[in-house]
C-alpha atoms as a PDB file:
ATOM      1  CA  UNK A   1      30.838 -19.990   9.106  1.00  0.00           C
ATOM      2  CA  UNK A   2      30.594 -16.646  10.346  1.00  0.00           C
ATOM      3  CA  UNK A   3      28.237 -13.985   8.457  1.00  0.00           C
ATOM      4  CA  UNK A   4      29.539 -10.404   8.341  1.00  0.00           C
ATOM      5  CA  UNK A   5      26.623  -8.225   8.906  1.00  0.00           C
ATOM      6  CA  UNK A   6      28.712  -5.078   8.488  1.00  0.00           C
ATOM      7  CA  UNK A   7      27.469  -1.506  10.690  1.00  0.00           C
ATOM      8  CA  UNK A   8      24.016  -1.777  11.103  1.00  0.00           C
ATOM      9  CA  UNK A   9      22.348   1.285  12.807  1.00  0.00           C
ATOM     10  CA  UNK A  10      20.740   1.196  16.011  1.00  0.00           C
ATOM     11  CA  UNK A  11      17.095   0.382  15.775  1.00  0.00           C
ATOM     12  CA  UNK A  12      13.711  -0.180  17.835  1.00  0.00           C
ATOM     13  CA  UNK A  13      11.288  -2.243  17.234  1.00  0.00           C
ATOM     14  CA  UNK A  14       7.714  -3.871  19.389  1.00  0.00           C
ATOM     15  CA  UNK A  15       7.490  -6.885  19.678  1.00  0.00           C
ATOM     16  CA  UNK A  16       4.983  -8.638  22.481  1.00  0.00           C
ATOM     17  CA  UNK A  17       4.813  -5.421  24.666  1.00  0.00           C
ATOM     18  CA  UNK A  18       8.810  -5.151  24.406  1.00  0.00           C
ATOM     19  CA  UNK A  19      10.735  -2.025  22.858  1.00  0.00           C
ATOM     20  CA  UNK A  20      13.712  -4.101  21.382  1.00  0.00           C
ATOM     21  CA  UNK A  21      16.877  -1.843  20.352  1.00  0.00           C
ATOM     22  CA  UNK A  22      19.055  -3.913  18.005  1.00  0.00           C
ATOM     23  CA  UNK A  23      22.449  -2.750  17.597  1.00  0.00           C
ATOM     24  CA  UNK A  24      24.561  -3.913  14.800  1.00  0.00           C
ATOM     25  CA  UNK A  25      28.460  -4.782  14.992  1.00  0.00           C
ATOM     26  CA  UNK A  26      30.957  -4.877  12.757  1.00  0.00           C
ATOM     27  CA  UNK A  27      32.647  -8.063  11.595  1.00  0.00           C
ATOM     28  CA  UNK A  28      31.673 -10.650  13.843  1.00  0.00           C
ATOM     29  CA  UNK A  29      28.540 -10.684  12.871  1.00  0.00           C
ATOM     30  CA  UNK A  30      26.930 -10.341  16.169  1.00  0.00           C
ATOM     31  CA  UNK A  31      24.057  -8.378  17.301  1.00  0.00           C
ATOM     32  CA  UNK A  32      23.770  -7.014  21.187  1.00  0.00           C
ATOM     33  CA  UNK A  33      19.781  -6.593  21.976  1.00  0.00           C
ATOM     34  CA  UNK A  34      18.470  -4.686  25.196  1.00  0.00           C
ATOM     35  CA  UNK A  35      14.895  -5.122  25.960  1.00  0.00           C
ATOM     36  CA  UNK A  36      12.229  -3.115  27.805  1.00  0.00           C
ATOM     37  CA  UNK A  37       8.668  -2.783  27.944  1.00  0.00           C
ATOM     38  CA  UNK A  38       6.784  -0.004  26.558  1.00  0.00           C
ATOM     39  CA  UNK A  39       4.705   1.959  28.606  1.00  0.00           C
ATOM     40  CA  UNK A  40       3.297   5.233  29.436  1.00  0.00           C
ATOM     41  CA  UNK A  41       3.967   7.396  32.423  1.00  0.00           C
ATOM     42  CA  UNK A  42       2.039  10.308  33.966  1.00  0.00           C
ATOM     43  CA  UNK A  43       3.982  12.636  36.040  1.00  0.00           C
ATOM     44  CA  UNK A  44       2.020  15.108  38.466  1.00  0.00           C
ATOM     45  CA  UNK A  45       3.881  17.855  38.823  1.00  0.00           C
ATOM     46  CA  UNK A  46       4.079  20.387  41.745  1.00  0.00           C
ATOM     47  CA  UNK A  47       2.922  23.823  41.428  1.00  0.00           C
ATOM     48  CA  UNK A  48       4.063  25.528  44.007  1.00  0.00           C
ATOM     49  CA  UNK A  49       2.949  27.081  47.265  1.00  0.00           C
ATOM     50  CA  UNK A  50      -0.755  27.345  48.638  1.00  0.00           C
ATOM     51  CA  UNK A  51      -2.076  30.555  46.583  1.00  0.00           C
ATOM     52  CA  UNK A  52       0.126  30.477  43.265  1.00  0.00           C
ATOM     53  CA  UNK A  53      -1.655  30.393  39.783  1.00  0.00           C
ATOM     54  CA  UNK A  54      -0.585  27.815  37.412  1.00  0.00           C
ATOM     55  CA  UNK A  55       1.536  30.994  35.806  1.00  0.00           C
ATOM     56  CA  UNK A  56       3.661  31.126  38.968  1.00  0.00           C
ATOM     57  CA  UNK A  57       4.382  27.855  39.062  1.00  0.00           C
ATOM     58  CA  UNK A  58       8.095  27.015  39.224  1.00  0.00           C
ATOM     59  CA  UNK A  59       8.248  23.770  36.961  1.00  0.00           C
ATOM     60  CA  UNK A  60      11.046  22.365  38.414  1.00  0.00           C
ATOM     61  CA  UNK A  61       9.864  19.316  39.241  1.00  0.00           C
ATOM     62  CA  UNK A  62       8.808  18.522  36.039  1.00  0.00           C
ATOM     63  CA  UNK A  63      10.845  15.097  34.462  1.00  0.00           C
ATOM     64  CA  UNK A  64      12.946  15.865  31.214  1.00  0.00           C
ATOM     65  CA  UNK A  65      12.109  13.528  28.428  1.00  0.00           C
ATOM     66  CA  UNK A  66      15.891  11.836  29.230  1.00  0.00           C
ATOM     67  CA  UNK A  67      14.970  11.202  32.828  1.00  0.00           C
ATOM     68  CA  UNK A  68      14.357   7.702  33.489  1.00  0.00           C
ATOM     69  CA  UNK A  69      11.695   7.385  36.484  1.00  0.00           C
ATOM     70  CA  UNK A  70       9.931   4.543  38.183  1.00  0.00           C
ATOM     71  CA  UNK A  71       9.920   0.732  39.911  1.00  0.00           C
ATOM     72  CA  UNK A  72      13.312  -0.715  38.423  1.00  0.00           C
ATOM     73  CA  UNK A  73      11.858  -3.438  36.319  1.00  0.00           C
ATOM     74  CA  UNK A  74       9.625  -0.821  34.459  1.00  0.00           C
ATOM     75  CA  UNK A  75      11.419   2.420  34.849  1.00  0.00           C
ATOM     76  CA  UNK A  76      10.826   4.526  31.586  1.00  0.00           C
ATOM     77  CA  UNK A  77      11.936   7.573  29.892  1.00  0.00           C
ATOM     78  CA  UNK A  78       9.610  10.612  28.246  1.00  0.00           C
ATOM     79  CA  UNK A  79       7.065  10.950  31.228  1.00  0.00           C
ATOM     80  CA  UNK A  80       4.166  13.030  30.484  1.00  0.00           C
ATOM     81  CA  UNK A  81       4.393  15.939  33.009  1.00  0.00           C
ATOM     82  CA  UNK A  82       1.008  17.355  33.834  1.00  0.00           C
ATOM     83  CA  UNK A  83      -0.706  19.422  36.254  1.00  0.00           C
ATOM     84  CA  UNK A  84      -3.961  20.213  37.610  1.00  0.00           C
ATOM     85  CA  UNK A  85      -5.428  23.615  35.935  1.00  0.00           C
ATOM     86  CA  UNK A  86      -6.437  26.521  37.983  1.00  0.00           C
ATOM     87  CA  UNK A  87     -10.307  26.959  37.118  1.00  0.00           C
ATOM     88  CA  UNK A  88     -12.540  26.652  40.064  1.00  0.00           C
ATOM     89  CA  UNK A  89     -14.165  29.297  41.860  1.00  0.00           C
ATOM     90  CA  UNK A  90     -11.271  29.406  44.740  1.00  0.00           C
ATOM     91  CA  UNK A  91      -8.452  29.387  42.828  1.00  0.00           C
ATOM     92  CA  UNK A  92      -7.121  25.635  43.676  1.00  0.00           C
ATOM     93  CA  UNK A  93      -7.916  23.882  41.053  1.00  0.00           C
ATOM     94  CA  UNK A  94      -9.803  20.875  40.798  1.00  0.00           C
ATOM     95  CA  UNK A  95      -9.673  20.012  37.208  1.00  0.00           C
ATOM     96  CA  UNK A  96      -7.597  19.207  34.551  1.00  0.00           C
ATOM     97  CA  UNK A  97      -7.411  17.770  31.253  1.00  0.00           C
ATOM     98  CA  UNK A  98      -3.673  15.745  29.237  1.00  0.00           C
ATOM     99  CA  UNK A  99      -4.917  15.594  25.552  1.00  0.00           C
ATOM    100  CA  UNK A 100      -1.359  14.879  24.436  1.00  0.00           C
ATOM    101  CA  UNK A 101       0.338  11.744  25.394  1.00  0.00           C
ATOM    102  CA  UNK A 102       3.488  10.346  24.543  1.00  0.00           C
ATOM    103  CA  UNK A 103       4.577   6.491  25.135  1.00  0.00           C
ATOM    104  CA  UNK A 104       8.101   5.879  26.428  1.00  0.00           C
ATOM    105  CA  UNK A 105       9.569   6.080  23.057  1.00  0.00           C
ATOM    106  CA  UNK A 106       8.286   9.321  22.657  1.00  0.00           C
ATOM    107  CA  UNK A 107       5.793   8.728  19.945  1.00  0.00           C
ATOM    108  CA  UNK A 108       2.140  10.455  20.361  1.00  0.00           C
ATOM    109  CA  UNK A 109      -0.265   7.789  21.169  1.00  0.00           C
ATOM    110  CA  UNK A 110      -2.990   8.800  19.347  1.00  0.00           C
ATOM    111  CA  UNK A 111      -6.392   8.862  20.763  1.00  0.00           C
ATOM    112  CA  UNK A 112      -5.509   8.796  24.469  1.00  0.00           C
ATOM    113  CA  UNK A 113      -6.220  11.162  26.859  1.00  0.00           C
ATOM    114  CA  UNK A 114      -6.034  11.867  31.119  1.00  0.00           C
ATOM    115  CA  UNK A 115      -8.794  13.405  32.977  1.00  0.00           C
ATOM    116  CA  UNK A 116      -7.876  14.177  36.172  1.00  0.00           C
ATOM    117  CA  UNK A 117     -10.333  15.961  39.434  1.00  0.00           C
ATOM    118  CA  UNK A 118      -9.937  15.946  42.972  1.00  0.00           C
ATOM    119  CA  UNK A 119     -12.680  15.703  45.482  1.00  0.00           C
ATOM    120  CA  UNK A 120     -12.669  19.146  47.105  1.00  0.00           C
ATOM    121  CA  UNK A 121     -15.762  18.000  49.329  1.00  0.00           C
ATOM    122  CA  UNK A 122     -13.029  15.812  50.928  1.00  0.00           C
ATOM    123  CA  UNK A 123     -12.206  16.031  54.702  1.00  0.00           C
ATOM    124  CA  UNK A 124      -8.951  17.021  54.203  1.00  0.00           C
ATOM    125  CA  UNK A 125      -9.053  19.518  51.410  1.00  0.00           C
ATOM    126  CA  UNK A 126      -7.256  22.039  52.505  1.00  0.00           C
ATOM    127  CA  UNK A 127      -5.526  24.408  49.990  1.00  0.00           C
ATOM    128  CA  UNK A 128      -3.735  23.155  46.530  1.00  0.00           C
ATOM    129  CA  UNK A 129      -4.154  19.772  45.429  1.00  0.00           C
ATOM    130  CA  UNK A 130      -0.876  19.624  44.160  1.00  0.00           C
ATOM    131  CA  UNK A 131       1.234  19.600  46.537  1.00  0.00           C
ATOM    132  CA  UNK A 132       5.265  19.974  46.810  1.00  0.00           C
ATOM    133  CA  UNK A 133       7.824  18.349  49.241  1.00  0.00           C
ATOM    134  CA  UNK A 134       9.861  20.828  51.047  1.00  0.00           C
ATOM    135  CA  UNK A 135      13.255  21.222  49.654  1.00  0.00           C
ATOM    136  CA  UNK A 136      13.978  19.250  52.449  1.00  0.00           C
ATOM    137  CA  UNK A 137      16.230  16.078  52.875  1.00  0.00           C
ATOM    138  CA  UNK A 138      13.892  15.013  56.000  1.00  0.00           C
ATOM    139  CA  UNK A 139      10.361  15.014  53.603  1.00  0.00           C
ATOM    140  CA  UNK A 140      12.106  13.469  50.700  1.00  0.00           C
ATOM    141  CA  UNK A 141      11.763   9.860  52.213  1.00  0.00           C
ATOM    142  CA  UNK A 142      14.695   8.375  51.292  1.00  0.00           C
ATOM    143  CA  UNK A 143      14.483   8.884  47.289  1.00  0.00           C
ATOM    144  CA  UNK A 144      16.696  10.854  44.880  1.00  0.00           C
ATOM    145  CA  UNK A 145      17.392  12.117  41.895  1.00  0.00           C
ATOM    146  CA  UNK A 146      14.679  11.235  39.219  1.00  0.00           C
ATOM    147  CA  UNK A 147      12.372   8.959  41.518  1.00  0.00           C
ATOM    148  CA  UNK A 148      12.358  11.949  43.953  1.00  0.00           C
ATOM    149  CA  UNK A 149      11.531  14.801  41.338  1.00  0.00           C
ATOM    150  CA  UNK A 150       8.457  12.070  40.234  1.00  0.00           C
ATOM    151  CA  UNK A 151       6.938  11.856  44.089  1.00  0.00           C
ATOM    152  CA  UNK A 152       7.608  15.973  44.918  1.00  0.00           C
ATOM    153  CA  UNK A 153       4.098  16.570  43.265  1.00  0.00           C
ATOM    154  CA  UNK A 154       0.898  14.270  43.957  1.00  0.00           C
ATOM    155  CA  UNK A 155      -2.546  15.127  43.575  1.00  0.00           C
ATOM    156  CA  UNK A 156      -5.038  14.544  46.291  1.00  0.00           C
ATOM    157  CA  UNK A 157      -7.356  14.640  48.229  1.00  0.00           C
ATOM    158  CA  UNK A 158      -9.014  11.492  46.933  1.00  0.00           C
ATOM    159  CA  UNK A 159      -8.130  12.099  42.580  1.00  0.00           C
ATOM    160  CA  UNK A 160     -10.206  10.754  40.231  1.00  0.00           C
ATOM    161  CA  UNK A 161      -8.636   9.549  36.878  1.00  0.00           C
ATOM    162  CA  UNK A 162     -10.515   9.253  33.372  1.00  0.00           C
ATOM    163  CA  UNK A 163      -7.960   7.362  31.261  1.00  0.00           C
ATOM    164  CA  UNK A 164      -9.347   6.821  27.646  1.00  0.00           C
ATOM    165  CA  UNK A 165      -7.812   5.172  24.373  1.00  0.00           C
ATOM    166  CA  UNK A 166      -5.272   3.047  26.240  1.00  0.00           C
ATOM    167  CA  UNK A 167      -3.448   1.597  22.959  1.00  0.00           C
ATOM    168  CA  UNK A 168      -2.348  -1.811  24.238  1.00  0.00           C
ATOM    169  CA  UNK A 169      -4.318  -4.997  24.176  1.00  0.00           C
ATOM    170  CA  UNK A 170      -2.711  -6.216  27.724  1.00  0.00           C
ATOM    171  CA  UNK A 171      -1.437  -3.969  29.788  1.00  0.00           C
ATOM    172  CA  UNK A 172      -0.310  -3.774  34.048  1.00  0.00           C
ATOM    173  CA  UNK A 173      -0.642  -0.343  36.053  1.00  0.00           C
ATOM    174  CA  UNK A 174       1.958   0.965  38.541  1.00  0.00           C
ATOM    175  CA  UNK A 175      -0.012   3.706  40.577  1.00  0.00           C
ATOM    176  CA  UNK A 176       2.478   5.670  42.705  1.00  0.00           C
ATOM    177  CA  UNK A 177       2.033   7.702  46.059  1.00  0.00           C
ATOM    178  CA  UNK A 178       3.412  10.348  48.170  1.00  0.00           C
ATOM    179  CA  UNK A 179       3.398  12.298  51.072  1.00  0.00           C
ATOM    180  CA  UNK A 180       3.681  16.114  50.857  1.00  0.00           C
ATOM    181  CA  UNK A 181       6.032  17.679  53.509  1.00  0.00           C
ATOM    182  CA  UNK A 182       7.286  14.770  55.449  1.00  0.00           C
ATOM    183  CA  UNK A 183       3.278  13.537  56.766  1.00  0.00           C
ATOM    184  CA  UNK A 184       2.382   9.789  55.856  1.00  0.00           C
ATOM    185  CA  UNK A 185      -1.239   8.496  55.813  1.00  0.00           C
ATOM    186  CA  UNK A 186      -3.111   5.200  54.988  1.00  0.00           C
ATOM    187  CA  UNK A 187      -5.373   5.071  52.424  1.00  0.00           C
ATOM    188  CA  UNK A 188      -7.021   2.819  48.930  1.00  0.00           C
ATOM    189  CA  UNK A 189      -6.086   2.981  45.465  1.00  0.00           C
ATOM    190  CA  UNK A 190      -9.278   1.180  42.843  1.00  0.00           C
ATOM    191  CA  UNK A 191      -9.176   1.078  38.985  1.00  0.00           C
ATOM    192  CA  UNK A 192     -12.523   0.074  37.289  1.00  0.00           C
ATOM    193  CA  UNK A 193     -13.353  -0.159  33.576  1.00  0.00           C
ATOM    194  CA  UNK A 194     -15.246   2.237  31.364  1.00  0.00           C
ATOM    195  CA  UNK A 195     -15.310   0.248  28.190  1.00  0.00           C
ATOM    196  CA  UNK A 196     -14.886  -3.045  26.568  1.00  0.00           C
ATOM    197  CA  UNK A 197     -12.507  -5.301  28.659  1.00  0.00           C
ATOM    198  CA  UNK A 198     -11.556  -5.951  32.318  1.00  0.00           C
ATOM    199  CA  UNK A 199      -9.627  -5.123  34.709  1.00  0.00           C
ATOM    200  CA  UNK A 200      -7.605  -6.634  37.804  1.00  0.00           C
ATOM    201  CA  UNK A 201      -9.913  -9.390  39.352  1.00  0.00           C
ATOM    202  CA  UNK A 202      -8.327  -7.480  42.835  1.00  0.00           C
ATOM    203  CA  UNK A 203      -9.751  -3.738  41.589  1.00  0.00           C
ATOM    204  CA  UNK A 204      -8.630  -2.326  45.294  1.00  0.00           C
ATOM    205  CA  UNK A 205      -5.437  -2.319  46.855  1.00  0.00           C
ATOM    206  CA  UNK A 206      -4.524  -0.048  50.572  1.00  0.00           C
ATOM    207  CA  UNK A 207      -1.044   1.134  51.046  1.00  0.00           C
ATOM    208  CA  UNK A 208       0.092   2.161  54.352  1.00  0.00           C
ATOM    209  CA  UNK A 209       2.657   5.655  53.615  1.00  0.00           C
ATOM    210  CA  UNK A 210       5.340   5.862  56.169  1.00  0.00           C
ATOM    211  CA  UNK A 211       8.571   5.851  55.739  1.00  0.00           C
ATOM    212  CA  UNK A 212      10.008   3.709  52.652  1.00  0.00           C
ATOM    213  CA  UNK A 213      13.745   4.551  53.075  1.00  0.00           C
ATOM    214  CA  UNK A 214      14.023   5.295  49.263  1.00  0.00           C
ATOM    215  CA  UNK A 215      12.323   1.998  48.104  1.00  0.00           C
ATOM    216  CA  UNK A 216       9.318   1.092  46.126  1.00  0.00           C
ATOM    217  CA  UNK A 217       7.374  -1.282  47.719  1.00  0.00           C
ATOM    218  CA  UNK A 218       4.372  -2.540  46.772  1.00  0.00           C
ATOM    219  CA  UNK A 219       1.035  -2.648  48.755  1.00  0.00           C
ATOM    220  CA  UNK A 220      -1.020  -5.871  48.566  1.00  0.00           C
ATOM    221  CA  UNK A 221      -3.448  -5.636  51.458  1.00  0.00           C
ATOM    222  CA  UNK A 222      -6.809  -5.644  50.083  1.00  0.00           C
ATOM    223  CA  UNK A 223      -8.490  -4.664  53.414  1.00  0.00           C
ATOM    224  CA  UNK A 224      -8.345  -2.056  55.870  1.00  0.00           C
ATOM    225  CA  UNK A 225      -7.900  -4.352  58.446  1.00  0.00           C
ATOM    226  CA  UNK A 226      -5.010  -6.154  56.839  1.00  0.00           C
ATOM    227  CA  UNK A 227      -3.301  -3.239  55.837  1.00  0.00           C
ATOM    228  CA  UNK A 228      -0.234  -3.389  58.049  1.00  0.00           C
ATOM    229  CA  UNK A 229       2.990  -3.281  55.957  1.00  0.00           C
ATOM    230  CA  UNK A 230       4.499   0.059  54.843  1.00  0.00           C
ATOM    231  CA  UNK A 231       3.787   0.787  51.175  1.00  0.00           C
ATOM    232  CA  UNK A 232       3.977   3.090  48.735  1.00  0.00           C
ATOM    233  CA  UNK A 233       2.585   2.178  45.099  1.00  0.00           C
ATOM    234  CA  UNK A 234      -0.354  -0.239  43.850  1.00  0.00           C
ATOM    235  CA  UNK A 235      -0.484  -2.399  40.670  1.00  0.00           C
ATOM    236  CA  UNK A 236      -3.206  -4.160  38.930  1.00  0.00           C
ATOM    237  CA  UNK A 237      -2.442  -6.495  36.431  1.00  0.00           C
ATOM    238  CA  UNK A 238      -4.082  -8.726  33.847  1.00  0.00           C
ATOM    239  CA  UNK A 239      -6.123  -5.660  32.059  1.00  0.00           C
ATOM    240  CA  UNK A 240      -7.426  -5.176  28.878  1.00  0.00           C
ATOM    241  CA  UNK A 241     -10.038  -2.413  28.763  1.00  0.00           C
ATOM    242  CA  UNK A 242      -9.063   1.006  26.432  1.00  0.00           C
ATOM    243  CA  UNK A 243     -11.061   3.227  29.124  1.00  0.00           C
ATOM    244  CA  UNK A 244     -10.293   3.060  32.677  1.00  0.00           C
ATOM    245  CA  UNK A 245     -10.375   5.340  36.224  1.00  0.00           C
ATOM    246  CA  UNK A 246      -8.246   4.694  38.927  1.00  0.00           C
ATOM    247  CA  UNK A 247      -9.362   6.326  42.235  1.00  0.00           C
ATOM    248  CA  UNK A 248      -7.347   6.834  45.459  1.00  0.00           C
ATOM    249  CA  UNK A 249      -9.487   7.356  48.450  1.00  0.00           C
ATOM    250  CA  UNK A 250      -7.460   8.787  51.156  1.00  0.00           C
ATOM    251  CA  UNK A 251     -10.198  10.766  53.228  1.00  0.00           C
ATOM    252  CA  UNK A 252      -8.564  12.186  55.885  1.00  0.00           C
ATOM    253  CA  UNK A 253      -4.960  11.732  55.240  1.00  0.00           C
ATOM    254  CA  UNK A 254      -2.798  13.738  53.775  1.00  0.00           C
ATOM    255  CA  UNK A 255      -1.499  11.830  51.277  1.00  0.00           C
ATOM    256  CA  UNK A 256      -1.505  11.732  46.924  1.00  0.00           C
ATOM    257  CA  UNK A 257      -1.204  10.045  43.738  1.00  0.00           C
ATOM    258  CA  UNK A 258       1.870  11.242  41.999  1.00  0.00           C
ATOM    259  CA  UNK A 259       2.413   9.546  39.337  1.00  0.00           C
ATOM    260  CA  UNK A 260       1.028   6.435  37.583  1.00  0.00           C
ATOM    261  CA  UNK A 261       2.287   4.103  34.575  1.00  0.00           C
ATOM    262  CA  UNK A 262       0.524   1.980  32.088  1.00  0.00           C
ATOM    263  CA  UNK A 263       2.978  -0.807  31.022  1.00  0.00           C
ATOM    264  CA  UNK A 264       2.490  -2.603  27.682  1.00  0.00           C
ATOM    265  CA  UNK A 265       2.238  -6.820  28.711  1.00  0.00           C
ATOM    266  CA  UNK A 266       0.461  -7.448  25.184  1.00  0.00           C
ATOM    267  CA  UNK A 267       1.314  -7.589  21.257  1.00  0.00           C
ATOM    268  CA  UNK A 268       2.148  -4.061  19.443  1.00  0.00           C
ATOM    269  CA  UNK A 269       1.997  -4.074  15.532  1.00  0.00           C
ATOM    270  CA  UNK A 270       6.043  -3.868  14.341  1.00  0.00           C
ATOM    271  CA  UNK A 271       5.755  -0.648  12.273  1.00  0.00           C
ATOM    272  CA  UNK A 272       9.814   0.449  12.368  1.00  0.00           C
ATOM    273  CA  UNK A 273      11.825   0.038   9.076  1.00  0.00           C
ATOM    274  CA  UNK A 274      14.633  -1.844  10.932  1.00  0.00           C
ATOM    275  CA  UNK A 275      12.105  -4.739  11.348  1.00  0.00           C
ATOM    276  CA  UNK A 276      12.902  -5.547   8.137  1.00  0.00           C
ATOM    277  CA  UNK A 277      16.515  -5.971   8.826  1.00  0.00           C
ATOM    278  CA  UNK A 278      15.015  -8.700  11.428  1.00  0.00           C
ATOM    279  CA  UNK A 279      12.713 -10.298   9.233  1.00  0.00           C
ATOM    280  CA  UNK A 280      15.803 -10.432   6.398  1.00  0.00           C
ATOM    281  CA  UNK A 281      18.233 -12.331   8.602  1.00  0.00           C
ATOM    282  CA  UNK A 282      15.738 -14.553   9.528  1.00  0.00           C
ATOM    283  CA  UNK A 283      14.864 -15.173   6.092  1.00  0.00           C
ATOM    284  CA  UNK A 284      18.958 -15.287   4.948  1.00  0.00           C
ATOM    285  CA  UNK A 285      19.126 -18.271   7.954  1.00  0.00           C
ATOM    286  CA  UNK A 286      16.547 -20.414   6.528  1.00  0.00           C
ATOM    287  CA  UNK A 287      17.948 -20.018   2.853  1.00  0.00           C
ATOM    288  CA  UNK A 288      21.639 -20.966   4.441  1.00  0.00           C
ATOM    289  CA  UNK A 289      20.112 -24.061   6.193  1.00  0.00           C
ATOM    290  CA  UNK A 290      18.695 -25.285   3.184  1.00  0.00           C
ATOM    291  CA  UNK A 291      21.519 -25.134   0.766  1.00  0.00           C
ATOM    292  CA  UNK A 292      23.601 -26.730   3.856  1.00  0.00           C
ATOM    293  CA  UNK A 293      21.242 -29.260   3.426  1.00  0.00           C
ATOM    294  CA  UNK A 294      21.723 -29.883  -0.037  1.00  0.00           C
ATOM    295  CA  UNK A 295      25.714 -29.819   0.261  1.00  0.00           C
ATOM    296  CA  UNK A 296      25.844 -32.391   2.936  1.00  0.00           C
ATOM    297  CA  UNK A 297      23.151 -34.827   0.469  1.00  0.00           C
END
């Protein structure tokens, strides 16, 4: 017996950390389901050349809400572009504050907010700690389109991150670096907790920046010492704390963070109306099961 569920609309729902989009089809009575995992994605942004105010900035490398970005198995949509603000006494910047975040559905997560500061007593502060990639198909590293306009701005040297009101109740971290104008570097990437909760059991990772040849690769030396394969982004899994910092110690090297993601691995409440479509169908099964039942006693 086949059950015509007529045009249903397209849909998403959460469900265990996964943004589910059920599409309805006509006739048959089957339903096509893709499945991702919602997360939330901080884009640095460049701002331009040594000397520019946050005014002058271009904002071309900024990531339009449509623009998927990231590692392939959790490459999201509606990346929260952000930059650092313009306030200290030299004109660099060192300070800046994201009070409005959006997940990769595009909803506002409310509550949540991104501190970031750079450590201008650092070695190898320099100028702007934002810095650009050339237009330049030799300091691009391999990458294009969207992955390339997320690693042409990084922050350095050595950013400090204040992440607060992380919504999920599980979650991983993908921490991704770059290497402004062709240079590569060596250098540590640690989260640690500021509330309730815990992090990775591994808080510090080193990467090794060279040259990736347009691949993510992930760096899982936790040592100087054994810190001998190229790299060029960190994750920490397994954590559960609303308030974190991440911290990326590169003293010396010129190398940034340039964008990070948060990536939901626990239970979100199902809030969207076409849940109830779900919850129906299930509930029409059950019913049709039992009066099968009863028809075959």
């Amino acid at each position: 017996m086949l059950l015509s569920l007529g045009s249903l609309p397209s849909r998403k729902v959460h469900v265990l950390g996964l943004t589910v989009a059920a599409v309805g089809l006509s006739g048959l009575g089957f339903a096509a389901a893709s499945a991702r995992a919602t997360s939330i994605g901080i884009n640095y942004t460049g701002a331009g050349s040594y000397g520019q105010t946050q005014a002058q900035a271009t904002g071309g490398y900024s990531l339009a809400p449509t623009a998927s970005a990231g590692y392939a198995a959790v490459a999201q949509d509606n990346w929260n572009n952000t930059t650092i603000s313009y306030t200290d006494g030299n004109g660099h910047g060192n300070s800046g504050l994201l009070s409005t975040v959006v997940d990769s559905t595009g909803a506002t997560v409310s509550g949540m907010s991104v501190a970031t500061a750079v450590n201008t007593s650092d070695s190898s502060y320099t100028g702007d700690p934002l810095k650009l990639y050339p237009d330049s198909g030799t300091a691009s590293w391999g990458f294009s389109g969207n992955n390339l306009t997320m690693l042409e701005g990084d922050v350095y040297p050595s950013p400090k991150i204040t992440i607060s009101g992380i919504p999920y109740s599980s979650y991983d971290v993908y921490v991704y670096m770059a290497a402004p104008g062709g240079n590569a570097g060596v250098g540590a990437v640690t989260i640690s907790a500021n509330s309730v909760g815990t992090v990775d059991s591994t808080s510090e990772y080193f990467y090794d920046y060279i040259w990736p040849a347009g691949t993510f690769i992930q760096a899982t030396a936790t040592s100087a010492t054994a810190n001998t394969v190229v790299s060029n982004f960190v994750l920490f899994t397994g954590n559960t704390a609303s308030d974190i910092t991440l911290t990326a110690d590169a003293s010396g090297w010129n190398t940034g963070l340039a964008a990070f993601q948060i990536v939901n691995t626990g239970s979100t409440v199902i809030s969207e109306p076409a849940t109830l479509i779900l919850m129906a169908l299930g509930g029409l099964g059950v019913v049709l099961m039992g009066r099968k039942r009863q028809t075959a006693q």
